[in-house]
PDB file of N, CA and C in Angstrom:
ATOM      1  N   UNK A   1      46.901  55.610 123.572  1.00  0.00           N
ATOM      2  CA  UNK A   1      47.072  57.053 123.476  1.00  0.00           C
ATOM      3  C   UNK A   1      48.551  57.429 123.306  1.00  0.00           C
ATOM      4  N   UNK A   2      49.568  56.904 124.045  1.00  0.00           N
ATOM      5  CA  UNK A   2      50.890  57.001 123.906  1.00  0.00           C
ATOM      6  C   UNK A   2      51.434  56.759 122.467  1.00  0.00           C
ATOM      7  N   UNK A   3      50.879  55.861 122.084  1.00  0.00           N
ATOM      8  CA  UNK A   3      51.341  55.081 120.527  1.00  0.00           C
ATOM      9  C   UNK A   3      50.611  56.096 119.679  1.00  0.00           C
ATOM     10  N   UNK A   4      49.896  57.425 119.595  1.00  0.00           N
ATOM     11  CA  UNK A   4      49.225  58.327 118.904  1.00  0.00           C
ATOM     12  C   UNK A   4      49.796  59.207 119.290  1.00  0.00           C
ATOM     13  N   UNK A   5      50.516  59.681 120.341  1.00  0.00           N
ATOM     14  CA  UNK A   5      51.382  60.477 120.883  1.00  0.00           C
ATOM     15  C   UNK A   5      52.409  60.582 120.396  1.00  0.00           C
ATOM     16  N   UNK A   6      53.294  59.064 120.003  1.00  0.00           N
ATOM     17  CA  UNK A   6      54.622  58.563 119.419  1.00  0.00           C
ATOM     18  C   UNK A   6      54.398  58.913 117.628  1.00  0.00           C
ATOM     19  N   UNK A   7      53.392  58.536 117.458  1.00  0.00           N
ATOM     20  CA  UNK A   7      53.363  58.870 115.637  1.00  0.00           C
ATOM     21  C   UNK A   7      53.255  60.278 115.547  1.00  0.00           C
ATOM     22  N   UNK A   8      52.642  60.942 116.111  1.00  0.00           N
ATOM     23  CA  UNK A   8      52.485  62.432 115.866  1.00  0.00           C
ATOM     24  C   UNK A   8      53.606  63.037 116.498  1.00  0.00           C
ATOM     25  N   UNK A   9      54.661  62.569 116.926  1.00  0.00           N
ATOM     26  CA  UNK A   9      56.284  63.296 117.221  1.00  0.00           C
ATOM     27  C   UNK A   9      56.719  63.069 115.789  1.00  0.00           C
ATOM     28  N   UNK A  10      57.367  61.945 116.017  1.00  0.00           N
ATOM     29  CA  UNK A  10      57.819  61.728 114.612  1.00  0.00           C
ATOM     30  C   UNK A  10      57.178  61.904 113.270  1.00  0.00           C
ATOM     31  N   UNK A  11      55.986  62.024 113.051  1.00  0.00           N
ATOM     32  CA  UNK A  11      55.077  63.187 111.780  1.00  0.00           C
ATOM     33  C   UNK A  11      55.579  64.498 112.048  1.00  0.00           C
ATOM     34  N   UNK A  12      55.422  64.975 112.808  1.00  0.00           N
ATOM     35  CA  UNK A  12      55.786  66.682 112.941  1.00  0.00           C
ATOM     36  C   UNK A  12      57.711  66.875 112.968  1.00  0.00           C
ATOM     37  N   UNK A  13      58.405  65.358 113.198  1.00  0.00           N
ATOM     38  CA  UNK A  13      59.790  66.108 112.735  1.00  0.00           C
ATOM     39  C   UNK A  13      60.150  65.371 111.494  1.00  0.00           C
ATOM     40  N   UNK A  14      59.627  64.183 110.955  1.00  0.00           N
ATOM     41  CA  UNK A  14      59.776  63.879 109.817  1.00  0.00           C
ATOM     42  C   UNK A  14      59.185  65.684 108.765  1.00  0.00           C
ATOM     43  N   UNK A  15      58.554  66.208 109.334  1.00  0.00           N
ATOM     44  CA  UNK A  15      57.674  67.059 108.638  1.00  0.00           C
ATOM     45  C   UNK A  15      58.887  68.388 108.674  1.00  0.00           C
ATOM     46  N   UNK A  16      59.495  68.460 110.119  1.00  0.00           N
ATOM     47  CA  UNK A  16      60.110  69.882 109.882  1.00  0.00           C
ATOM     48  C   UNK A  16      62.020  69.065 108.786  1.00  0.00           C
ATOM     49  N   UNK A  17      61.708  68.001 109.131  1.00  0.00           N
ATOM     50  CA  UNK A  17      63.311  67.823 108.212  1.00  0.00           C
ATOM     51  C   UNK A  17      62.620  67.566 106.704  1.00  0.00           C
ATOM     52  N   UNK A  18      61.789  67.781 106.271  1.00  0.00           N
ATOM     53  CA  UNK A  18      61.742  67.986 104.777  1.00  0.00           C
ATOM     54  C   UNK A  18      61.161  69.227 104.559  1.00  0.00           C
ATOM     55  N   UNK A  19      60.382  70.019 105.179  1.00  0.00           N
ATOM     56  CA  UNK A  19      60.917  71.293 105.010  1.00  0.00           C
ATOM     57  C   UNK A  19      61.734  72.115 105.129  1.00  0.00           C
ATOM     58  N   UNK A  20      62.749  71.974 105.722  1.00  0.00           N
ATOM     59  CA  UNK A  20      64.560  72.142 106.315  1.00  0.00           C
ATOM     60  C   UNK A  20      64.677  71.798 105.123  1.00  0.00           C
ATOM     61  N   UNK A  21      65.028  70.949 104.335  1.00  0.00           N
ATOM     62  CA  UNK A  21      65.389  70.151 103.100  1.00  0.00           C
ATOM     63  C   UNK A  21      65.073  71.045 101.904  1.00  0.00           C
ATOM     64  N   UNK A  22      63.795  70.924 101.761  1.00  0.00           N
ATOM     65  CA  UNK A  22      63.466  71.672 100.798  1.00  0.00           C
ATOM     66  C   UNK A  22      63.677  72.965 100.588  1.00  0.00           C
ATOM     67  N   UNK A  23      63.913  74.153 101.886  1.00  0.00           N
ATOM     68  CA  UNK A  23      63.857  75.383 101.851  1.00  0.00           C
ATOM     69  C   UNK A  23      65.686  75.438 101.322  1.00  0.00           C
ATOM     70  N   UNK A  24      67.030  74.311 102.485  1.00  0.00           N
ATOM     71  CA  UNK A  24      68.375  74.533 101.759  1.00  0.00           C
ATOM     72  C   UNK A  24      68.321  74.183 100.332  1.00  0.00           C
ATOM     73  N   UNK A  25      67.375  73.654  99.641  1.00  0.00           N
ATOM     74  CA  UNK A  25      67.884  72.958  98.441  1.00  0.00           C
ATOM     75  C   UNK A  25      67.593  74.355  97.483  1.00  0.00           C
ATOM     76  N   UNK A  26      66.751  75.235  97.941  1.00  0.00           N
ATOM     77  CA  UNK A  26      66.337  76.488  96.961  1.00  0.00           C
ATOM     78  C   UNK A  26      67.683  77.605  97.513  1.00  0.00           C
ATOM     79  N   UNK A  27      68.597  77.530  98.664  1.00  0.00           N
ATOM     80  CA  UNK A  27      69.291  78.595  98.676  1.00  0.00           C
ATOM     81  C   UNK A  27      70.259  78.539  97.819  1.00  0.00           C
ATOM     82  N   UNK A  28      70.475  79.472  97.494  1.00  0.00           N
ATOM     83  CA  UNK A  28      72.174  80.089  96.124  1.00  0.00           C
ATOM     84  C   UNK A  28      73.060  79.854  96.953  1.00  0.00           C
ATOM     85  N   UNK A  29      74.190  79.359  96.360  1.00  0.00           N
ATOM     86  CA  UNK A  29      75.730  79.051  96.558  1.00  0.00           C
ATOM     87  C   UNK A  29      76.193  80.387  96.998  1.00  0.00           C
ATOM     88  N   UNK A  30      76.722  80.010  97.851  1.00  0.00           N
ATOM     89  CA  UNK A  30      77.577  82.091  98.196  1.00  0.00           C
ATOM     90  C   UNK A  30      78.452  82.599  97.140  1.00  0.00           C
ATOM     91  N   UNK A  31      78.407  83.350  97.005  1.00  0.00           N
ATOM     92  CA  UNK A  31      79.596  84.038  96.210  1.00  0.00           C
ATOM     93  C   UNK A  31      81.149  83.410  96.578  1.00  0.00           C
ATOM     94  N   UNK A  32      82.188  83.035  95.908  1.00  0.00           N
ATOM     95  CA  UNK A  32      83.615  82.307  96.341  1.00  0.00           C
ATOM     96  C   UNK A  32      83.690  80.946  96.501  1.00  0.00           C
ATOM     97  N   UNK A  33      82.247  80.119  96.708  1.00  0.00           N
ATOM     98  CA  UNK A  33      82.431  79.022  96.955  1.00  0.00           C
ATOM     99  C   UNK A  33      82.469  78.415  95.629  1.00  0.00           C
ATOM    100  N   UNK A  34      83.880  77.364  95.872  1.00  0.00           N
ATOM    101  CA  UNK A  34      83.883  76.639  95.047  1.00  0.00           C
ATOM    102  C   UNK A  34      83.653  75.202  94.681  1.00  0.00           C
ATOM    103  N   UNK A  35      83.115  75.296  92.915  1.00  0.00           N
ATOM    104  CA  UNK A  35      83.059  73.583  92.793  1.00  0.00           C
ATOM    105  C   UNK A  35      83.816  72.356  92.825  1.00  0.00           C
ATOM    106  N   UNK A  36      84.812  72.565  93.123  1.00  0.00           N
ATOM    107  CA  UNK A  36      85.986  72.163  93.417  1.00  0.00           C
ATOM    108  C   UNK A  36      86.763  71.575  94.333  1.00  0.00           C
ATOM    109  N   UNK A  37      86.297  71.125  95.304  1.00  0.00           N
ATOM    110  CA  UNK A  37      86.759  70.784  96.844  1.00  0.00           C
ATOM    111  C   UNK A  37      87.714  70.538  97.001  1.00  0.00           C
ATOM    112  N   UNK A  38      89.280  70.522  97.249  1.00  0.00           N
ATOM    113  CA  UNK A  38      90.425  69.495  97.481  1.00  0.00           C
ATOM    114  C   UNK A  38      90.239  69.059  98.947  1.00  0.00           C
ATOM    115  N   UNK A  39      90.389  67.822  98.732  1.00  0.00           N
ATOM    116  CA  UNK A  39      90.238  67.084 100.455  1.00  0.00           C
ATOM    117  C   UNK A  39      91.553  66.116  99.983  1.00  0.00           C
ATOM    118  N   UNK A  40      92.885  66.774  99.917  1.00  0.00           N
ATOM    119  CA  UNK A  40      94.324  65.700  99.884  1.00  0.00           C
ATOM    120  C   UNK A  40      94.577  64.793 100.843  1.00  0.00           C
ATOM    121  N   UNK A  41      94.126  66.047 101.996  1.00  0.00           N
ATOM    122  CA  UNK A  41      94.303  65.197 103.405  1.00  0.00           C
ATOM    123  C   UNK A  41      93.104  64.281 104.347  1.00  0.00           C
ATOM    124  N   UNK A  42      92.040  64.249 103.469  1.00  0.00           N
ATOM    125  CA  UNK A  42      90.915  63.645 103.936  1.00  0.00           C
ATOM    126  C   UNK A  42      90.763  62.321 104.279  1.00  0.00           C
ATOM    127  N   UNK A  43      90.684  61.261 105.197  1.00  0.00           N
ATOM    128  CA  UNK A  43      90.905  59.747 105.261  1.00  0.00           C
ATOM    129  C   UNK A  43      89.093  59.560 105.624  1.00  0.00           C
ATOM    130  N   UNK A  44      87.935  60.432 105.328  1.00  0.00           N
ATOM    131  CA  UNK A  44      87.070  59.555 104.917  1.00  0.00           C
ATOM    132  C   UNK A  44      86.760  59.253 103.400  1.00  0.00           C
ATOM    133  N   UNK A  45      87.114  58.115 103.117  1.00  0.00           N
ATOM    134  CA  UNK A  45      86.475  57.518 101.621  1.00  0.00           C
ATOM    135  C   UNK A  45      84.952  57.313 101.555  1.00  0.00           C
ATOM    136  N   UNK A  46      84.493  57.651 102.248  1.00  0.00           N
ATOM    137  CA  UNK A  46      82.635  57.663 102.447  1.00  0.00           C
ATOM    138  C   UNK A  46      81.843  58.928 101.835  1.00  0.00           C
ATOM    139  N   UNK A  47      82.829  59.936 101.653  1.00  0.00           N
ATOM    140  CA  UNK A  47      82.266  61.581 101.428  1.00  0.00           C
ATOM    141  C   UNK A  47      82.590  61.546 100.187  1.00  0.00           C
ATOM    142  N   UNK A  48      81.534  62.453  99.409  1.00  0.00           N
ATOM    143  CA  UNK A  48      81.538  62.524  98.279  1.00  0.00           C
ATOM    144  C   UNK A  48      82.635  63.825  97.681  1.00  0.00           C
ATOM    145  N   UNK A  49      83.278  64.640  98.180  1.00  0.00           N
ATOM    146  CA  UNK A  49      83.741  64.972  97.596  1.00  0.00           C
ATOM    147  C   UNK A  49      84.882  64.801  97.894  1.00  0.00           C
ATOM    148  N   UNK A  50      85.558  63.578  98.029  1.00  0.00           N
ATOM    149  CA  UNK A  50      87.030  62.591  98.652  1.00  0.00           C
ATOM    150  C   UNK A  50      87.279  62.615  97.476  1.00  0.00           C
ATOM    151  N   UNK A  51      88.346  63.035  96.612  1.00  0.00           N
ATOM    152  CA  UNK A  51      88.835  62.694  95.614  1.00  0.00           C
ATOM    153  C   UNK A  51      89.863  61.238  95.483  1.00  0.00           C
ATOM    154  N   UNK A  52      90.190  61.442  97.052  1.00  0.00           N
ATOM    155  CA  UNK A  52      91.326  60.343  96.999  1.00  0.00           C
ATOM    156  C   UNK A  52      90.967  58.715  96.771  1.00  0.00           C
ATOM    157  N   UNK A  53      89.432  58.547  97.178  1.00  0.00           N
ATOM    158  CA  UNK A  53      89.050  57.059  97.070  1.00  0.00           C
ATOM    159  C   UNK A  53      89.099  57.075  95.281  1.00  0.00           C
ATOM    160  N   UNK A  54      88.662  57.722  94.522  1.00  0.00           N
ATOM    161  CA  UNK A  54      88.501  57.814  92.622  1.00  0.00           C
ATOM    162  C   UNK A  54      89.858  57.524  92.763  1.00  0.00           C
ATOM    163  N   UNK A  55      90.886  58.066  93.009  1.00  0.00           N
ATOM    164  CA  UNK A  55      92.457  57.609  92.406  1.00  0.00           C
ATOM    165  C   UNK A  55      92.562  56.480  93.191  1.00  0.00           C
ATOM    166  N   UNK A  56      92.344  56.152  94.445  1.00  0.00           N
ATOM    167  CA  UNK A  56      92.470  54.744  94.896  1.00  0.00           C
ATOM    168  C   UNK A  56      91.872  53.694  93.671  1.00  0.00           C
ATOM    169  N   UNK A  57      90.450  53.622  93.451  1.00  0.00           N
ATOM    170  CA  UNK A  57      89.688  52.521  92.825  1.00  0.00           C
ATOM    171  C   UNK A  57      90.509  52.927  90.990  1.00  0.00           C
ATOM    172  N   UNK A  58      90.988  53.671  90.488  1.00  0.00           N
ATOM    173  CA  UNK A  58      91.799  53.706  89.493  1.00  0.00           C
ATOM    174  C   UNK A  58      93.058  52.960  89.873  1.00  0.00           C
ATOM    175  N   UNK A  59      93.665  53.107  90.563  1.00  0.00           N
ATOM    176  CA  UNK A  59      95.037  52.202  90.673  1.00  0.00           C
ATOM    177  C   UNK A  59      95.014  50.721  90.675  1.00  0.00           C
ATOM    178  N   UNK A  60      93.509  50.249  91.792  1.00  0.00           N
ATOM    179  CA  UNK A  60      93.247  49.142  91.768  1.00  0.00           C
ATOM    180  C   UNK A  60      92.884  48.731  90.734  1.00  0.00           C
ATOM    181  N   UNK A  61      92.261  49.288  89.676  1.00  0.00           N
ATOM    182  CA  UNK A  61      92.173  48.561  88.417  1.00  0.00           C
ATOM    183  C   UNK A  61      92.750  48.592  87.857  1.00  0.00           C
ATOM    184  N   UNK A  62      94.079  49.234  87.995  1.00  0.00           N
ATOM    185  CA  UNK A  62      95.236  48.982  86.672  1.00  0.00           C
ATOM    186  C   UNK A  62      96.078  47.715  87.499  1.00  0.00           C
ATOM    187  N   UNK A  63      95.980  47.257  88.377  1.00  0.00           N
ATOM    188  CA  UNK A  63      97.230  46.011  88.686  1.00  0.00           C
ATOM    189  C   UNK A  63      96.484  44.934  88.494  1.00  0.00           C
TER     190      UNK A  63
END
């Protein structure tokens, strides 16, 4: 009964994070925000809008 207990938690929040998902993916961009991000000072190279790791992996391929 516990182990039917345990799947039906995780069904009902697997369930509310893709409807969470799906409902941000239909909201509009605010007005001002831009496509553009500057992150100069950013030291994660993991985030996608890090510009600084692209000029890192460019340098490394020119030496």
């Amino acid at each position: 009964m516990e182990i039917i207990a345990a799947i039906g938690i995780v069904a009902v929040l697997l369930t509310i994070f893709i409807i969470g998902y799906l409902l941000n993916k239909k909201v509009a961009k605010p007005e001002g925000c831009d496509d553009d991000i500057e992150c100069l000072e950013c030291k994660n190279t993991f985030c996608k809008f890090n510009k600084n790791k692209d000029d890192a992996a460019d340098n490394k391929e020119e030496k």
